[in-house]
PDB file of N, CA and C in Angstrom:
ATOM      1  N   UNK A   1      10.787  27.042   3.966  1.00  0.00           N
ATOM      2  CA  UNK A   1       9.816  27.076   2.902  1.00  0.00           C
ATOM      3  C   UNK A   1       8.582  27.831   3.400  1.00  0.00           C
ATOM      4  N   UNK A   2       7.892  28.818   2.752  1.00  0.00           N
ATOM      5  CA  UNK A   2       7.061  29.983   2.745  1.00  0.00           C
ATOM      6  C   UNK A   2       5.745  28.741   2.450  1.00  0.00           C
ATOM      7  N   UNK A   3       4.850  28.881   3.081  1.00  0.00           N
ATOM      8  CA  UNK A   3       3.988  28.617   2.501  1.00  0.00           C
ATOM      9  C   UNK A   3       2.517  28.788   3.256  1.00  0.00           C
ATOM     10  N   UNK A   4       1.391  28.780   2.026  1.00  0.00           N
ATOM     11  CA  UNK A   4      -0.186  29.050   2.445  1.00  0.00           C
ATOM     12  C   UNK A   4      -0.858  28.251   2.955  1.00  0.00           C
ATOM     13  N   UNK A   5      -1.934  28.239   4.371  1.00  0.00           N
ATOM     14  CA  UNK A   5      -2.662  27.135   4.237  1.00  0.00           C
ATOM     15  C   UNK A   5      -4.356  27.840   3.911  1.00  0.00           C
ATOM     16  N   UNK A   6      -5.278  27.136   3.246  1.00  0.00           N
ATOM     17  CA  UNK A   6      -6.327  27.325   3.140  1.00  0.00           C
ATOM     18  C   UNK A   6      -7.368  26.070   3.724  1.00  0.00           C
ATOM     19  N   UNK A   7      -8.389  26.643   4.195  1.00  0.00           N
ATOM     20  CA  UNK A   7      -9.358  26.305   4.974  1.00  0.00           C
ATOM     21  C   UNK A   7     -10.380  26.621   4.286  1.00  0.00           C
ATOM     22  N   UNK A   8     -11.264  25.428   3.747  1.00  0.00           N
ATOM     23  CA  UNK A   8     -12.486  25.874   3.074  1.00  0.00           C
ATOM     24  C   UNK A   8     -13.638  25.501   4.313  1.00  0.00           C
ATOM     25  N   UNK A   9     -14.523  26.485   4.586  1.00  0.00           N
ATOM     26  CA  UNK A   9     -15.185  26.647   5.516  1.00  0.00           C
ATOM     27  C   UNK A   9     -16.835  27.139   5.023  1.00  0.00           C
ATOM     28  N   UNK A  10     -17.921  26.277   5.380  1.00  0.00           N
ATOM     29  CA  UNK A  10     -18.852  26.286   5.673  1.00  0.00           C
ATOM     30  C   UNK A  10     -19.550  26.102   7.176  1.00  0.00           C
ATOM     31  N   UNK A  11     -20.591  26.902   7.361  1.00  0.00           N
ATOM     32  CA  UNK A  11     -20.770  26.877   9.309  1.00  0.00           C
ATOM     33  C   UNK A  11     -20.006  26.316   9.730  1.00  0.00           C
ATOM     34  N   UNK A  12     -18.662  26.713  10.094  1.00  0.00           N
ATOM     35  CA  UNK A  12     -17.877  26.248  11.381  1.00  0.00           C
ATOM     36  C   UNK A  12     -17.340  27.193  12.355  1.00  0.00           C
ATOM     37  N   UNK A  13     -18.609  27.968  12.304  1.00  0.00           N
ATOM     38  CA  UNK A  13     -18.525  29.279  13.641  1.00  0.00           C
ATOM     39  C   UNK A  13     -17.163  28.513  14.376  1.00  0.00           C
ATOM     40  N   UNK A  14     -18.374  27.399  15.060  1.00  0.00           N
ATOM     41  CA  UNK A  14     -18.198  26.664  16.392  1.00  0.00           C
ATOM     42  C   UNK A  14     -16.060  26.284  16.607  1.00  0.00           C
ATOM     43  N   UNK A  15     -15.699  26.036  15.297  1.00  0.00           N
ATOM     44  CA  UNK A  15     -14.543  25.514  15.044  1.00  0.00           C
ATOM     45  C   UNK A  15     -13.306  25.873  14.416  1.00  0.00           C
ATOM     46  N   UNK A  16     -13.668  27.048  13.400  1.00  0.00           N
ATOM     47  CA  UNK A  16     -12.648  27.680  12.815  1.00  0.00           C
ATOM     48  C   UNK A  16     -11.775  28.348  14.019  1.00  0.00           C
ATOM     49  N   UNK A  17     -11.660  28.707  14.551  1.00  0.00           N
ATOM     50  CA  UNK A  17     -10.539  29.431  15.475  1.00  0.00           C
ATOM     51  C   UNK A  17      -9.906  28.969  15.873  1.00  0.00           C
ATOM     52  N   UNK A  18      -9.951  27.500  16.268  1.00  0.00           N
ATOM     53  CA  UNK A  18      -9.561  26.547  16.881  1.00  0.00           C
ATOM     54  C   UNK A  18      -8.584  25.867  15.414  1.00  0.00           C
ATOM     55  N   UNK A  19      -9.068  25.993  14.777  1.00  0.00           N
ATOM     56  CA  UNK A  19      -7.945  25.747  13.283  1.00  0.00           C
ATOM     57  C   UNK A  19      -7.184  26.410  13.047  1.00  0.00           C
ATOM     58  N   UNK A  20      -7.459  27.488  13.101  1.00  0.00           N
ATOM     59  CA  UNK A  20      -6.499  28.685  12.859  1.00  0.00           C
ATOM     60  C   UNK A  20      -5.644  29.200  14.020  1.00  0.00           C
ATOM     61  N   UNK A  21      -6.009  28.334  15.055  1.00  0.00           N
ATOM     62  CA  UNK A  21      -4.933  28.418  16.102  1.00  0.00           C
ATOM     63  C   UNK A  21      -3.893  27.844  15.926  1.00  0.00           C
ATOM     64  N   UNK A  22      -4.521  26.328  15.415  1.00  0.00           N
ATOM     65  CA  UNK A  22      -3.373  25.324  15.861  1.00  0.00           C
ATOM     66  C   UNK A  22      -2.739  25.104  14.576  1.00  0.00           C
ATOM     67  N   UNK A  23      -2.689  25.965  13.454  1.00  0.00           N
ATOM     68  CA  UNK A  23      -1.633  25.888  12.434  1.00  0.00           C
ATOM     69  C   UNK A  23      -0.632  27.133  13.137  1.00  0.00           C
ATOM     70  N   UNK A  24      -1.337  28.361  13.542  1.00  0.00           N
ATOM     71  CA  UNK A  24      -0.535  29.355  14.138  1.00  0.00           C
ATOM     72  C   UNK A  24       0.422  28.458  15.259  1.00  0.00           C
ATOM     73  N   UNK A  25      -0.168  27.537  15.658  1.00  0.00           N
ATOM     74  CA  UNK A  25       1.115  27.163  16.714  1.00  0.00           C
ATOM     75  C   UNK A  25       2.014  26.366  16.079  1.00  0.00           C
ATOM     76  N   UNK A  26       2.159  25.497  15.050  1.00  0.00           N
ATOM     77  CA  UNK A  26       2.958  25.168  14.569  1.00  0.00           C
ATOM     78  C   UNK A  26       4.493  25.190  14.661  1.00  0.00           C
ATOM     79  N   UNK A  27       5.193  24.143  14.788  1.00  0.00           N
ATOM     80  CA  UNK A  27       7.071  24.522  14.675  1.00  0.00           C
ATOM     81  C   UNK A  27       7.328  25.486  13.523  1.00  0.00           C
ATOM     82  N   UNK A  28       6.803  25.570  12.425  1.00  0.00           N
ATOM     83  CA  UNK A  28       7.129  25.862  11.136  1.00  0.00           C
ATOM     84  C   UNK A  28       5.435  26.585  10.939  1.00  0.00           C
ATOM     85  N   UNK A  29       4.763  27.581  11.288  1.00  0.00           N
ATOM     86  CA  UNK A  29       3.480  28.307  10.898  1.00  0.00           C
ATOM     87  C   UNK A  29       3.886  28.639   9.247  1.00  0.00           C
ATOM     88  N   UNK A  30       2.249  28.505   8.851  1.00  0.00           N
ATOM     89  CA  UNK A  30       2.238  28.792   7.811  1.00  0.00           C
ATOM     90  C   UNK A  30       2.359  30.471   7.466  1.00  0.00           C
ATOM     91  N   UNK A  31       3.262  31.323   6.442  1.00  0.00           N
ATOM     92  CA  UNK A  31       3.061  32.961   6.163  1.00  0.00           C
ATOM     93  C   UNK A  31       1.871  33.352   6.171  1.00  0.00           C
ATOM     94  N   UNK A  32       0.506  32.459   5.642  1.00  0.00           N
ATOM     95  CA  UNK A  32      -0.807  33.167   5.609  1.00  0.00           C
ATOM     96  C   UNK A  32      -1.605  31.894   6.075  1.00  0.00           C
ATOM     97  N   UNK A  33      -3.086  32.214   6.535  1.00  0.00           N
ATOM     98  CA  UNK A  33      -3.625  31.614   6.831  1.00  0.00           C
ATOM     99  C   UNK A  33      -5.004  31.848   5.862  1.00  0.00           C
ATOM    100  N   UNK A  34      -5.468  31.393   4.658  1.00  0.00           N
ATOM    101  CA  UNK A  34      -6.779  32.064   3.858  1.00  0.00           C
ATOM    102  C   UNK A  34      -8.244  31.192   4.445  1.00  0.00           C
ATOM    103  N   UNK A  35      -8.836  31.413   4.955  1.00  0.00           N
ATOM    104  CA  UNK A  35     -10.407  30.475   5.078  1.00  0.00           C
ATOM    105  C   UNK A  35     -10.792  31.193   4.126  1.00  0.00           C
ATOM    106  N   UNK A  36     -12.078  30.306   3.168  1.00  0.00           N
ATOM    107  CA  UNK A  36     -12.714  30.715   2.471  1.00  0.00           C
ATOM    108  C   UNK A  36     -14.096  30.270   3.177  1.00  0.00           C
ATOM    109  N   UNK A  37     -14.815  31.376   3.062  1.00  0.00           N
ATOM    110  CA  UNK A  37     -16.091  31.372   3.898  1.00  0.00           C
ATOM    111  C   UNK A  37     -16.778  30.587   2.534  1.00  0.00           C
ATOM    112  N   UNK A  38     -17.569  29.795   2.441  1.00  0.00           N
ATOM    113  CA  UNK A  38     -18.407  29.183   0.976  1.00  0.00           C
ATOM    114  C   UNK A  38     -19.567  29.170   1.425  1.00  0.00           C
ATOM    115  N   UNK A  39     -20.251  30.802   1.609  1.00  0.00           N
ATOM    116  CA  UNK A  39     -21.422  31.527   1.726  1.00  0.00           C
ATOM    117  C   UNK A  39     -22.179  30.913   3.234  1.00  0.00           C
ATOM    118  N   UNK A  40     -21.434  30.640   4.111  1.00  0.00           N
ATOM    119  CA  UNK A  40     -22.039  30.341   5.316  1.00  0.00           C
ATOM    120  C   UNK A  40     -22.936  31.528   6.080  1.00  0.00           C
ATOM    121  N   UNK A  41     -23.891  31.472   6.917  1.00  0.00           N
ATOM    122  CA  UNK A  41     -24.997  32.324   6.925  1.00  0.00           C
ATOM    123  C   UNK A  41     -24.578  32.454   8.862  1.00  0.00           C
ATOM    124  N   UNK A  42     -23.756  31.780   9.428  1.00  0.00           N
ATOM    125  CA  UNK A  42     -23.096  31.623  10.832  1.00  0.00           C
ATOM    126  C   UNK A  42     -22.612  32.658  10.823  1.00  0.00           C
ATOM    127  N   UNK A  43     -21.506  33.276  11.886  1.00  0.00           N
ATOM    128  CA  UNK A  43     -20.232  34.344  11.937  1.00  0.00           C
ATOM    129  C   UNK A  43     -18.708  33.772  11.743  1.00  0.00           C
ATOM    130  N   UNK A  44     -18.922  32.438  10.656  1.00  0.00           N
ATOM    131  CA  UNK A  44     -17.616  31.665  10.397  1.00  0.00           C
ATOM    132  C   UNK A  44     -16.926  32.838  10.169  1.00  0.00           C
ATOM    133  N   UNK A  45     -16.923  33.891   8.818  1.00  0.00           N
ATOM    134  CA  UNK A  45     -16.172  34.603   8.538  1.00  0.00           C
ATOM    135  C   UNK A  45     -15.318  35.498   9.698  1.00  0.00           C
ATOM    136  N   UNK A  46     -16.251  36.338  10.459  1.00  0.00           N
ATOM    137  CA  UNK A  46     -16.424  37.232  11.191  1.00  0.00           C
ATOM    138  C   UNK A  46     -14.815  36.285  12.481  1.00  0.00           C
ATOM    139  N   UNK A  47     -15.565  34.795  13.083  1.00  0.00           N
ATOM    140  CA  UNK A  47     -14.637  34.378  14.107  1.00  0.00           C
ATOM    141  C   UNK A  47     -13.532  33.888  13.460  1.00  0.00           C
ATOM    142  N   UNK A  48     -13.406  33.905  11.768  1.00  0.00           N
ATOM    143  CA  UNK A  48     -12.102  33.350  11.444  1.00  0.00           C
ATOM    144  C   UNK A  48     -11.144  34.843  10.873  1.00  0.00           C
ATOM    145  N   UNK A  49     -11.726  36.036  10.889  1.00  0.00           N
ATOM    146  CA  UNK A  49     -11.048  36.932  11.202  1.00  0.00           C
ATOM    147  C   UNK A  49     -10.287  37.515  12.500  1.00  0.00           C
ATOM    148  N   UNK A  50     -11.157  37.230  13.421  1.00  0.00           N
ATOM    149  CA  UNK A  50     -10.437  37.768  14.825  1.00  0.00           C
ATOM    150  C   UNK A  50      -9.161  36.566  15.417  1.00  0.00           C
ATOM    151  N   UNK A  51      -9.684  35.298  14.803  1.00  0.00           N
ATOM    152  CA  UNK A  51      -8.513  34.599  15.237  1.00  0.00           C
ATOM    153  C   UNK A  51      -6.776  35.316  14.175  1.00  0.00           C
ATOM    154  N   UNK A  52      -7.111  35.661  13.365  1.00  0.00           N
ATOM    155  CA  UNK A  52      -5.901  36.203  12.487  1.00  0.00           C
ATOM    156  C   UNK A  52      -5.888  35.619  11.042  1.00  0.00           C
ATOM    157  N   UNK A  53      -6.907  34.912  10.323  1.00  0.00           N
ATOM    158  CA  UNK A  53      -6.766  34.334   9.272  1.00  0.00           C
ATOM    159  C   UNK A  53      -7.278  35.541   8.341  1.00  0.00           C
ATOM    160  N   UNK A  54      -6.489  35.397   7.007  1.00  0.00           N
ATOM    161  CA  UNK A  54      -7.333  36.591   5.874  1.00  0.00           C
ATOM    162  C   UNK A  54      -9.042  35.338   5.343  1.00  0.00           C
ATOM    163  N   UNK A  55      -9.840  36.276   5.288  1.00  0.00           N
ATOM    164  CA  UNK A  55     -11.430  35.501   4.712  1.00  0.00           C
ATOM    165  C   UNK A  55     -11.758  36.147   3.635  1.00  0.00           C
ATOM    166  N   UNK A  56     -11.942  34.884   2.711  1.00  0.00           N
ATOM    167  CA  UNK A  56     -12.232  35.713   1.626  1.00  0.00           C
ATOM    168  C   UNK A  56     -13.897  35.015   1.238  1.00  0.00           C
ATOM    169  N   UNK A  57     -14.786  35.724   1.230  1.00  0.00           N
ATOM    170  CA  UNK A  57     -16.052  35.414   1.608  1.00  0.00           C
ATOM    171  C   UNK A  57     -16.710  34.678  -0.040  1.00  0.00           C
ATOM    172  N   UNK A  58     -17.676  34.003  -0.111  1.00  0.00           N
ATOM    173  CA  UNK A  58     -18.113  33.653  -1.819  1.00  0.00           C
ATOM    174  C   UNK A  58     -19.097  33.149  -1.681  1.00  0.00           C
ATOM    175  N   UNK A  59     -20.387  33.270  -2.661  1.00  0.00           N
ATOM    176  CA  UNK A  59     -21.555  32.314  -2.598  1.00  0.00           C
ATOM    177  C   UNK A  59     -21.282  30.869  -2.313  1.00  0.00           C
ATOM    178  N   UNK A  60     -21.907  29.932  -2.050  1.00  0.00           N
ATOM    179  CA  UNK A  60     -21.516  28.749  -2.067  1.00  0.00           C
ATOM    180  C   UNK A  60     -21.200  27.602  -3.371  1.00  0.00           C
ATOM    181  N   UNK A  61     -20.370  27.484  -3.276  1.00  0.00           N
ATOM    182  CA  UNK A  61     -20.324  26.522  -4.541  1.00  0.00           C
ATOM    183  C   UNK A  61     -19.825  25.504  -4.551  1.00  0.00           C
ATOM    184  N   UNK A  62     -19.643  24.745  -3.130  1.00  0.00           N
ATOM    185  CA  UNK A  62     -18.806  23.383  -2.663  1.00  0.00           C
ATOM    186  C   UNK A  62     -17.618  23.387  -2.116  1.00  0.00           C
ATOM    187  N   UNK A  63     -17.073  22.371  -1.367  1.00  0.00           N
ATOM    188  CA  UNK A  63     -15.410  22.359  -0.993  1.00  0.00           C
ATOM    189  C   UNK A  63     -14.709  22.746  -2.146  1.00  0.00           C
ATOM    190  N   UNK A  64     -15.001  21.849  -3.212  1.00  0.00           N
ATOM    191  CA  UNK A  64     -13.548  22.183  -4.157  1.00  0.00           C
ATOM    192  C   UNK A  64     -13.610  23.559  -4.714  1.00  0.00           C
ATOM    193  N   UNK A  65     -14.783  24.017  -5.098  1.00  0.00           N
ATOM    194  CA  UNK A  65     -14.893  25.576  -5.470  1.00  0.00           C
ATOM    195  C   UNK A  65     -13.885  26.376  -3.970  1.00  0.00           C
ATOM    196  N   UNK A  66     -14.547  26.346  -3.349  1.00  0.00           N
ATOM    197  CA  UNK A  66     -13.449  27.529  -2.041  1.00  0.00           C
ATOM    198  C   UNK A  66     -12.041  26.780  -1.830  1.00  0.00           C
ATOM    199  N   UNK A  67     -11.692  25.883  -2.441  1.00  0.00           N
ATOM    200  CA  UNK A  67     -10.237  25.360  -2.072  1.00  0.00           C
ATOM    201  C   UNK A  67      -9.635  25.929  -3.522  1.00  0.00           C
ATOM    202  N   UNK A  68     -10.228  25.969  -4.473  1.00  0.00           N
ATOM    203  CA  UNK A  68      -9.980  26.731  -5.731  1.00  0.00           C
ATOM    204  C   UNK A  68      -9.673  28.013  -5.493  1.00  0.00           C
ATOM    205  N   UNK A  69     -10.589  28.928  -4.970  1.00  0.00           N
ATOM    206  CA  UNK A  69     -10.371  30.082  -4.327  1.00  0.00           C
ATOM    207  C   UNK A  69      -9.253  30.869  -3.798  1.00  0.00           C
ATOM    208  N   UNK A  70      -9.167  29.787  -2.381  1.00  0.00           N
ATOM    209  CA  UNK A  70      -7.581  29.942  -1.995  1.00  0.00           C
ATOM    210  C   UNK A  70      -6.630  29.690  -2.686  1.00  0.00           C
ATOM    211  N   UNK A  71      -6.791  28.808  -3.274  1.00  0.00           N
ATOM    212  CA  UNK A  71      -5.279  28.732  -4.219  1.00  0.00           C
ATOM    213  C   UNK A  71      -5.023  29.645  -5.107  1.00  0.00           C
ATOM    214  N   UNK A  72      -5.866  30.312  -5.747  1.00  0.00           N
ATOM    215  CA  UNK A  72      -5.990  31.385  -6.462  1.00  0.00           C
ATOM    216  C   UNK A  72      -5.379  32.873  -5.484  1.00  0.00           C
ATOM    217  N   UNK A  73      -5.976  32.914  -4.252  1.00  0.00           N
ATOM    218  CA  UNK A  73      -5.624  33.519  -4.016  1.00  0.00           C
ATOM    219  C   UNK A  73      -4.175  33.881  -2.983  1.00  0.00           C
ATOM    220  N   UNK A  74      -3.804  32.768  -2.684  1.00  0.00           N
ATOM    221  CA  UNK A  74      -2.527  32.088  -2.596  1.00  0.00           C
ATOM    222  C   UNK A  74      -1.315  33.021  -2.517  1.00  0.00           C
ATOM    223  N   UNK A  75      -0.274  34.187  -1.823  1.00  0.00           N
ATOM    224  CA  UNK A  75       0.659  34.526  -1.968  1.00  0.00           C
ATOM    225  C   UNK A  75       2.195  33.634  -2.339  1.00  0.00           C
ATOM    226  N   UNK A  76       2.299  32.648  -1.603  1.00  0.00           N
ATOM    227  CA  UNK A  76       3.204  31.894  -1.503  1.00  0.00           C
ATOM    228  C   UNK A  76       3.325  30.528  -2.730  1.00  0.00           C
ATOM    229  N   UNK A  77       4.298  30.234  -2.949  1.00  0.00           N
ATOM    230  CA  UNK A  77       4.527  29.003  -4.221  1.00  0.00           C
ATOM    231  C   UNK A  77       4.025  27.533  -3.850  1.00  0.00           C
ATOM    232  N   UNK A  78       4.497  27.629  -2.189  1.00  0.00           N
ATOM    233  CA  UNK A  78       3.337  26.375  -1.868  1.00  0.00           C
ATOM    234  C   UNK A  78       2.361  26.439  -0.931  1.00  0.00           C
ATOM    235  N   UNK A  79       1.228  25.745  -1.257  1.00  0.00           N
ATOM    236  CA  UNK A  79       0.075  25.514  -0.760  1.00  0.00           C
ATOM    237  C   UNK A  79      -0.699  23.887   0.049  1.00  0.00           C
ATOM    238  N   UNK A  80      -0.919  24.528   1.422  1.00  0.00           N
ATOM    239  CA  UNK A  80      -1.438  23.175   2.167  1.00  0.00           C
ATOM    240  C   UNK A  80      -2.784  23.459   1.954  1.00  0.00           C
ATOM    241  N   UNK A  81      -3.765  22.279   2.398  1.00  0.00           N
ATOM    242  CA  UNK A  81      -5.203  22.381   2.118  1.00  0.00           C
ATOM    243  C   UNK A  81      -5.324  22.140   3.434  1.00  0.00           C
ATOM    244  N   UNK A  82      -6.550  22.491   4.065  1.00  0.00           N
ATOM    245  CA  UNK A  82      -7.075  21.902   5.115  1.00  0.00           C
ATOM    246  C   UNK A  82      -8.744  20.710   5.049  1.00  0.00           C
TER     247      UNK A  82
END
């Protein structure tokens, strides 16, 4: 089974990579990895690109707004949340 995980992310410079590692290590990794940056003013975006996740950047508008996001933007039929 194919599937997305999304990461809704506000300042978590310090921590996103470290998320996006340890789904990459996974028995079963997810096909995509989406963080949604929800207008953090840190280099969340920036360090959750070099780890390998796609970022899709947005003013802020809360967790459930950027978990909306990802799902929207979602390739796969199923979707994990983080």
């Amino acid at each position: 089974m194919e599937l997305t995980a999304v990461i809704p992310a506000y300042h978590a410079a310090d921590h996103i990579a470290e998320a996006v590692a340890s789904l990459y290590a996974q028995s079963s990794p997810p096909r995509e990895i989406i963080v949604v940056d929800d207008g953090s003013t840190d280099e969340t975006a920036a360090v959750a690109e070099a780890a390998g996740a796609r970022v899709i950047r947005q003013s802020n508008g809360g967790p459930a707004s950027a978990r909306n996001t990802g799902i929207r933007a979602a390739t796969t039929e199923w979707v994990v949340l983080l």
